[in-house]
C-alpha atoms as a PDB file:
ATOM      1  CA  UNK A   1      74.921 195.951  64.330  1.00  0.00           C
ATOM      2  CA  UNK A   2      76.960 194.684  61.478  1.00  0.00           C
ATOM      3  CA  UNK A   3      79.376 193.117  64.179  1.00  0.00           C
ATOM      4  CA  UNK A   4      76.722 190.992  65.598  1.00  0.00           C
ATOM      5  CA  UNK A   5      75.965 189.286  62.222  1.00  0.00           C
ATOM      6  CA  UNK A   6      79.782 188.789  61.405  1.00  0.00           C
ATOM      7  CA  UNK A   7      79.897 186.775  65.148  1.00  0.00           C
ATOM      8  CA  UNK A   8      76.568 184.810  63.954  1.00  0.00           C
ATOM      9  CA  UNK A   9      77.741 183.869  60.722  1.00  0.00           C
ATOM     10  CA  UNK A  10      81.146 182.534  61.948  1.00  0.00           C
ATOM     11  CA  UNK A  11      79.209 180.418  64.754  1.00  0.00           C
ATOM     12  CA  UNK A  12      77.037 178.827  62.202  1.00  0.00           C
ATOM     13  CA  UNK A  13      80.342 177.579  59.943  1.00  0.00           C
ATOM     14  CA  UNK A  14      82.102 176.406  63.051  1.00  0.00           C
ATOM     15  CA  UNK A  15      79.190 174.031  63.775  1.00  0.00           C
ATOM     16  CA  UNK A  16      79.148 172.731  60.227  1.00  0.00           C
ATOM     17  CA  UNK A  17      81.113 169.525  59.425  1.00  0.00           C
ATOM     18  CA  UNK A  18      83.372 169.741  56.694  1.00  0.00           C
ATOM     19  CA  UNK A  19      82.611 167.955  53.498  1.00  0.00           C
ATOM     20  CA  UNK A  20      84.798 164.459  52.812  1.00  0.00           C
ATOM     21  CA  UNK A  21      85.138 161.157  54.226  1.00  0.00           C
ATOM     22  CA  UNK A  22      87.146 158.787  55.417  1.00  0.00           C
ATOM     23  CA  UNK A  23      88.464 155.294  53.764  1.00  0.00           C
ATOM     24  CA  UNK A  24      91.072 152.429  53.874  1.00  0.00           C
ATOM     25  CA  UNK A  25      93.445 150.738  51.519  1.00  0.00           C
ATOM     26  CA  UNK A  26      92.769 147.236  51.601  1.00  0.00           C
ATOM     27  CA  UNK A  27      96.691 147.049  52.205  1.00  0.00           C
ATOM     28  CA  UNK A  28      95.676 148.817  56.365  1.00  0.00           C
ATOM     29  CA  UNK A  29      92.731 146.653  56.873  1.00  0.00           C
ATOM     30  CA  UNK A  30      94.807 143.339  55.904  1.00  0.00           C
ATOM     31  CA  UNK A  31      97.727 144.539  58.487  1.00  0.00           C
ATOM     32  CA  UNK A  32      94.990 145.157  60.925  1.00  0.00           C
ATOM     33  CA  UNK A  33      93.780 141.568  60.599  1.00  0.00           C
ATOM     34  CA  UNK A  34      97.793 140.279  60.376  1.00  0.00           C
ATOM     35  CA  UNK A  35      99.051 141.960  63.662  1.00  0.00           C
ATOM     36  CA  UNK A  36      94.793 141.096  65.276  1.00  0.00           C
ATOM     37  CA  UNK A  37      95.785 137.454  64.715  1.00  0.00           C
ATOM     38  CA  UNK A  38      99.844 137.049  65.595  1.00  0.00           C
ATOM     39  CA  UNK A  39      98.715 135.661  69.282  1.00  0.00           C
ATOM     40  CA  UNK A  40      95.736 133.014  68.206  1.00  0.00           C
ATOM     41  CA  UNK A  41      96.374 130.042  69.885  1.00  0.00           C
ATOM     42  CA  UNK A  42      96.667 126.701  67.447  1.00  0.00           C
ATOM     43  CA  UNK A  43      97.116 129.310  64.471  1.00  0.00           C
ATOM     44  CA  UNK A  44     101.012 128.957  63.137  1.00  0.00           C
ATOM     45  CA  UNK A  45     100.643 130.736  59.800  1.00  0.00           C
ATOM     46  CA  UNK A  46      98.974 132.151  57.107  1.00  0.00           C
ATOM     47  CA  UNK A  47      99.353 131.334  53.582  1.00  0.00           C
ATOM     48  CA  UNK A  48     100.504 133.542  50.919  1.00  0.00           C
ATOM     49  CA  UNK A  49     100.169 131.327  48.172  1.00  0.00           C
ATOM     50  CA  UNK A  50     103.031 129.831  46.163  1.00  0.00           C
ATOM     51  CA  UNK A  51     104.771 133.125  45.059  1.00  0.00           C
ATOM     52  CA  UNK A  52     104.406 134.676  48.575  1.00  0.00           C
ATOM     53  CA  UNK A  53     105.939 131.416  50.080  1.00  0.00           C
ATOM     54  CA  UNK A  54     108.973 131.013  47.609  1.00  0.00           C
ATOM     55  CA  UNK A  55     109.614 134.631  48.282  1.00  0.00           C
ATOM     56  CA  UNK A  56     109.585 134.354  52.042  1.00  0.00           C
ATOM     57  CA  UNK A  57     112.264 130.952  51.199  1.00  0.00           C
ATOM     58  CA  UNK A  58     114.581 133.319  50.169  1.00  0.00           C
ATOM     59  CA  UNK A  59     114.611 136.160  51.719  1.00  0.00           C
ATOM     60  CA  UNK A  60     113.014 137.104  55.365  1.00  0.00           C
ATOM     61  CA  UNK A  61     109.564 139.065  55.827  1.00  0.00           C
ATOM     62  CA  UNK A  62     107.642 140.155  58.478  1.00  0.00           C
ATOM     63  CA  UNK A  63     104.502 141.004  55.676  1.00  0.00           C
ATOM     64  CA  UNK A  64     101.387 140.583  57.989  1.00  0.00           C
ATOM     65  CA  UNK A  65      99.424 141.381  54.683  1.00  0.00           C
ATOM     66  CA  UNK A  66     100.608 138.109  53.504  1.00  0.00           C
ATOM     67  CA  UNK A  67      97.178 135.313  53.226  1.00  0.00           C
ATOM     68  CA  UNK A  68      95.219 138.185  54.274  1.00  0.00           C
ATOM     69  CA  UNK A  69      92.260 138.811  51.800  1.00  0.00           C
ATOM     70  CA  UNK A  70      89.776 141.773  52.369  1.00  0.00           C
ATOM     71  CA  UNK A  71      86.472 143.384  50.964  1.00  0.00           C
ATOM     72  CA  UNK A  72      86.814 146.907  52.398  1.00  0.00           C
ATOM     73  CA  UNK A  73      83.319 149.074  52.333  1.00  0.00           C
ATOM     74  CA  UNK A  74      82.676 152.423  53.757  1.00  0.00           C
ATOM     75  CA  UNK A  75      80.833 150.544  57.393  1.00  0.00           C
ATOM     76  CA  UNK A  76      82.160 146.866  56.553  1.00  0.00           C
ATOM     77  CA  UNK A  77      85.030 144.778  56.065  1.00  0.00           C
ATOM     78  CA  UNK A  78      84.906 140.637  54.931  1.00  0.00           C
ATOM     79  CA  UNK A  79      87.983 139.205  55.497  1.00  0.00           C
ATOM     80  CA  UNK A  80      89.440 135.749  53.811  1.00  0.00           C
ATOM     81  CA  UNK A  81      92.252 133.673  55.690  1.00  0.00           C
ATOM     82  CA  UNK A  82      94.570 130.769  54.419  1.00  0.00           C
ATOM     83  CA  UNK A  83      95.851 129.137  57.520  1.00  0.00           C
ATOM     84  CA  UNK A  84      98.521 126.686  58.733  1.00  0.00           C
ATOM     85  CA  UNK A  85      97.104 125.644  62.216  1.00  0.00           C
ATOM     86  CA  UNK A  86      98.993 123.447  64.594  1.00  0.00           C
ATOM     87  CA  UNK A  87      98.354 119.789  64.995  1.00  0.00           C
ATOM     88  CA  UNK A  88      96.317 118.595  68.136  1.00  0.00           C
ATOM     89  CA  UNK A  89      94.318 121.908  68.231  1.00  0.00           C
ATOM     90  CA  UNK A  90      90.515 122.187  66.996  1.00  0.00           C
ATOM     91  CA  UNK A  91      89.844 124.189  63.640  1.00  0.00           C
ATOM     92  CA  UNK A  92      86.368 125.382  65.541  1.00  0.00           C
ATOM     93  CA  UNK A  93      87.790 126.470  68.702  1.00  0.00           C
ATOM     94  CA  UNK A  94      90.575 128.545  66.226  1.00  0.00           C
ATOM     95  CA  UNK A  95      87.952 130.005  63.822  1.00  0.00           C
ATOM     96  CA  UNK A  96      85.930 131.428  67.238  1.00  0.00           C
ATOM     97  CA  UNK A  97      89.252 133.016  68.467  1.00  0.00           C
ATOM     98  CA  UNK A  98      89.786 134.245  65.074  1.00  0.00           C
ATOM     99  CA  UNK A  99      86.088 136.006  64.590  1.00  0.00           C
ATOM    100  CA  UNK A 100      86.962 137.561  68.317  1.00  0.00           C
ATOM    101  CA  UNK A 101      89.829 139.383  68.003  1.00  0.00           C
ATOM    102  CA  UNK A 102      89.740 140.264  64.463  1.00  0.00           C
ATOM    103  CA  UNK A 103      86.255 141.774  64.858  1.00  0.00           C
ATOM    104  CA  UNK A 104      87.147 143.186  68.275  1.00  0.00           C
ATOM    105  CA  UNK A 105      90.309 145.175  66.573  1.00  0.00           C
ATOM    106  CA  UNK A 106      88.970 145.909  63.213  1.00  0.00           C
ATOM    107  CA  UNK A 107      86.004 148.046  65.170  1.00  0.00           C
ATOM    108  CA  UNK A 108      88.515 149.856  67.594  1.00  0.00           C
ATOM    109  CA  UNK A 109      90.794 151.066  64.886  1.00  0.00           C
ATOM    110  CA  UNK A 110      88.459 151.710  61.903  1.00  0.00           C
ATOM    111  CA  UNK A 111      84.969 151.672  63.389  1.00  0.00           C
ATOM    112  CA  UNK A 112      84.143 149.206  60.676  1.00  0.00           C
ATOM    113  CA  UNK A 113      81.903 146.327  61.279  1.00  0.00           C
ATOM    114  CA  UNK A 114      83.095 142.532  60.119  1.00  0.00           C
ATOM    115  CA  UNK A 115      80.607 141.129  58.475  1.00  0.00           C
ATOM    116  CA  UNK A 116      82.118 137.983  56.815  1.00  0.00           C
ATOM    117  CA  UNK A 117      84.874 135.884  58.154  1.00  0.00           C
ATOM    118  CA  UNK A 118      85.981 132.870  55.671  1.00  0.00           C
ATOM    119  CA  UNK A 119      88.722 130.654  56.539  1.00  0.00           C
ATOM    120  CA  UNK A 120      90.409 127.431  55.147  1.00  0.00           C
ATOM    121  CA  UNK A 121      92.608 125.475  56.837  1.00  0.00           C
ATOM    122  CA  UNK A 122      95.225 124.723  54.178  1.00  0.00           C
ATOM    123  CA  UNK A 123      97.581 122.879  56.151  1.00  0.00           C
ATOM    124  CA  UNK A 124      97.934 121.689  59.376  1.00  0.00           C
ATOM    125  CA  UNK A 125     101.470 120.401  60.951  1.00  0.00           C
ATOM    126  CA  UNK A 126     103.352 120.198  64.046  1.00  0.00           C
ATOM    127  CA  UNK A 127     105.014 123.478  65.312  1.00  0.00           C
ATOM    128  CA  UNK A 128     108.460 121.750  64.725  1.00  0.00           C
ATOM    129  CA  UNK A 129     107.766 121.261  61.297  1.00  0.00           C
ATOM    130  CA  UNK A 130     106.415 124.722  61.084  1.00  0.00           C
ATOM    131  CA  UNK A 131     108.973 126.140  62.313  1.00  0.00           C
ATOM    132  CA  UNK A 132     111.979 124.036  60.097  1.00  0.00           C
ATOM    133  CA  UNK A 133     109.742 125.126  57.107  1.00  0.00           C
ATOM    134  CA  UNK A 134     110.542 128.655  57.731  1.00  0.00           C
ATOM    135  CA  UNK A 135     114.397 128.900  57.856  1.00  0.00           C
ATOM    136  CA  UNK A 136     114.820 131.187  54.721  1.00  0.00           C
ATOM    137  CA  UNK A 137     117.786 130.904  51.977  1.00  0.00           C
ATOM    138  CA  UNK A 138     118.593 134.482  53.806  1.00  0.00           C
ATOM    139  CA  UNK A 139     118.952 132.109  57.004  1.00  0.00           C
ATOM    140  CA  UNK A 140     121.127 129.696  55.698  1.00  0.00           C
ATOM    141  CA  UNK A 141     123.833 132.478  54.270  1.00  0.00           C
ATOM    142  CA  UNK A 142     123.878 133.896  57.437  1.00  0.00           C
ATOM    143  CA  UNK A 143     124.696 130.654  59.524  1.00  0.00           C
ATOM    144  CA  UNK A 144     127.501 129.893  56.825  1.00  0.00           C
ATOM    145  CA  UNK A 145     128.717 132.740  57.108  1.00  0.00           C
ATOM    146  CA  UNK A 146     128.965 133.168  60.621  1.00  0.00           C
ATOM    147  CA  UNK A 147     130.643 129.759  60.449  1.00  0.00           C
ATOM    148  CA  UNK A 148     133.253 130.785  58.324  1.00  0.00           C
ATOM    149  CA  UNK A 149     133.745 133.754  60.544  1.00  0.00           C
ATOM    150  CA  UNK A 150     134.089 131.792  63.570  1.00  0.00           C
ATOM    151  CA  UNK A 151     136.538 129.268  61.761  1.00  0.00           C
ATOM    152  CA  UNK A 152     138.601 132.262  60.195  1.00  0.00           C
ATOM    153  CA  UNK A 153     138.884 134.123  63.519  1.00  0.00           C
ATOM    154  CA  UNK A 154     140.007 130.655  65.197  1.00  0.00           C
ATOM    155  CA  UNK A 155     142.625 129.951  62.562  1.00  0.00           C
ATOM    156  CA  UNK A 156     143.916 133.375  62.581  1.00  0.00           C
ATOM    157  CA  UNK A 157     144.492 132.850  66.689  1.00  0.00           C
ATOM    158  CA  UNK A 158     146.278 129.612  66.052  1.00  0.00           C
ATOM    159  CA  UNK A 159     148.259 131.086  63.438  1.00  0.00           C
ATOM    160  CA  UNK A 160     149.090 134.013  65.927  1.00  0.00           C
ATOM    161  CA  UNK A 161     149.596 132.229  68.912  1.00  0.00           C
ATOM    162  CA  UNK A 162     152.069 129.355  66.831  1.00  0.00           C
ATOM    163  CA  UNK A 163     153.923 132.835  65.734  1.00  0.00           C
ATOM    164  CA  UNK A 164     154.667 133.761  69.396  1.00  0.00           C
ATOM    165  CA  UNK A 165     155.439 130.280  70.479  1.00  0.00           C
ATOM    166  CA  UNK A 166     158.281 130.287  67.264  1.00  0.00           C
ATOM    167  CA  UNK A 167     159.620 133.363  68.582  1.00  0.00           C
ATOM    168  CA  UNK A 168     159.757 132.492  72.247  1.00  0.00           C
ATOM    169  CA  UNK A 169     161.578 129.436  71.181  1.00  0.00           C
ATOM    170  CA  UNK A 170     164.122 131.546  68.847  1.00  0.00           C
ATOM    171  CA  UNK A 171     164.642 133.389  71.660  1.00  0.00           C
ATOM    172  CA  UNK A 172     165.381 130.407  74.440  1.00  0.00           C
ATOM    173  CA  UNK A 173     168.238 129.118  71.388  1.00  0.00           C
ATOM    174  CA  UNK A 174     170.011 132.115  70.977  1.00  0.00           C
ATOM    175  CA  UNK A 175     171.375 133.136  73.846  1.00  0.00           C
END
């Protein structure tokens, strides 16, 4: 008899849930929302702010946390965006795409709700000028860099192939 209420007992824990719960950092939520919103159509950027900006000047990031603020609750999430959008797109039509696919993937990997969406546009330019306005200090160094490469390696040739041509000639002289 004592067997049958050892096999009862242990049934009844095993159907309990275990005490806890689950959260998020701010920090997951906002990379949520960064890699939600890489694809938006008319969106080029978001804005860091001044010290996120001169830090992505000099050195390269791929920070999708970046102009991404968040309220984080235990069912909801608001979200706040800075944007760059492109020229000849509407704000409207980007602020609907927005609302879709960052609700849409906040819910299927949290199982939070968004409840507030607030954007400003803080810029708005061409994706050419966008896209000058990112080349990084980091950037630059490189490109010299593998310019002096290329000129070194070319020089070095010409030195070795001016060499060979001085010895072939030495050679056709003394005979």
């Amino acid at each position: 008899m004592s067997t049958e209420k050892t096999t009862t007992q242990n049934t009844a824990t095993e159907n309990r849930q275990p005490k806890g719960e689950l959260t998020f950092d701010d920090k997951v939520i906002q990379k949520v929302v960064g890699y939600a919103i890489e694809n938006v159509t008319g969106l080029l950027g978001v804005d860091g702010g001044f010290v996120a900006n001169i830090k992505n000047k000099i050195v390269n990031t791929d920070n999708p946390t970046d102009g991404i603020g968040v309220e984080v609750g235990k069912e909801q999430v608001a979200v706040d965006l800075d944007i760059i959008m492109e020229y000849g797109h509407n704000a409207h039509d980007i602020y609907k795409q927005l609302t879709e696919v960052i609700t849409k993937q906040v819910r299927e990997t949290t199982s939070l709700t968004l409840v507030e969406l607030n954007v400003e546009v803080v810029d708005i330019q061409t994706q050419k000028e966008f896209d000058a306005s990112q080349t990084s200090l980091q950037d630059r160094v490189t490109a010299a860099g593998s310019t002096i490469k290329e000129k070194t390696s070319d020089g070095v040739d010409a030195v070795k192939k001016a060499t060979s041509q001085a010895v072939n000639d030495d050679d056709n002289r003394v005979k």
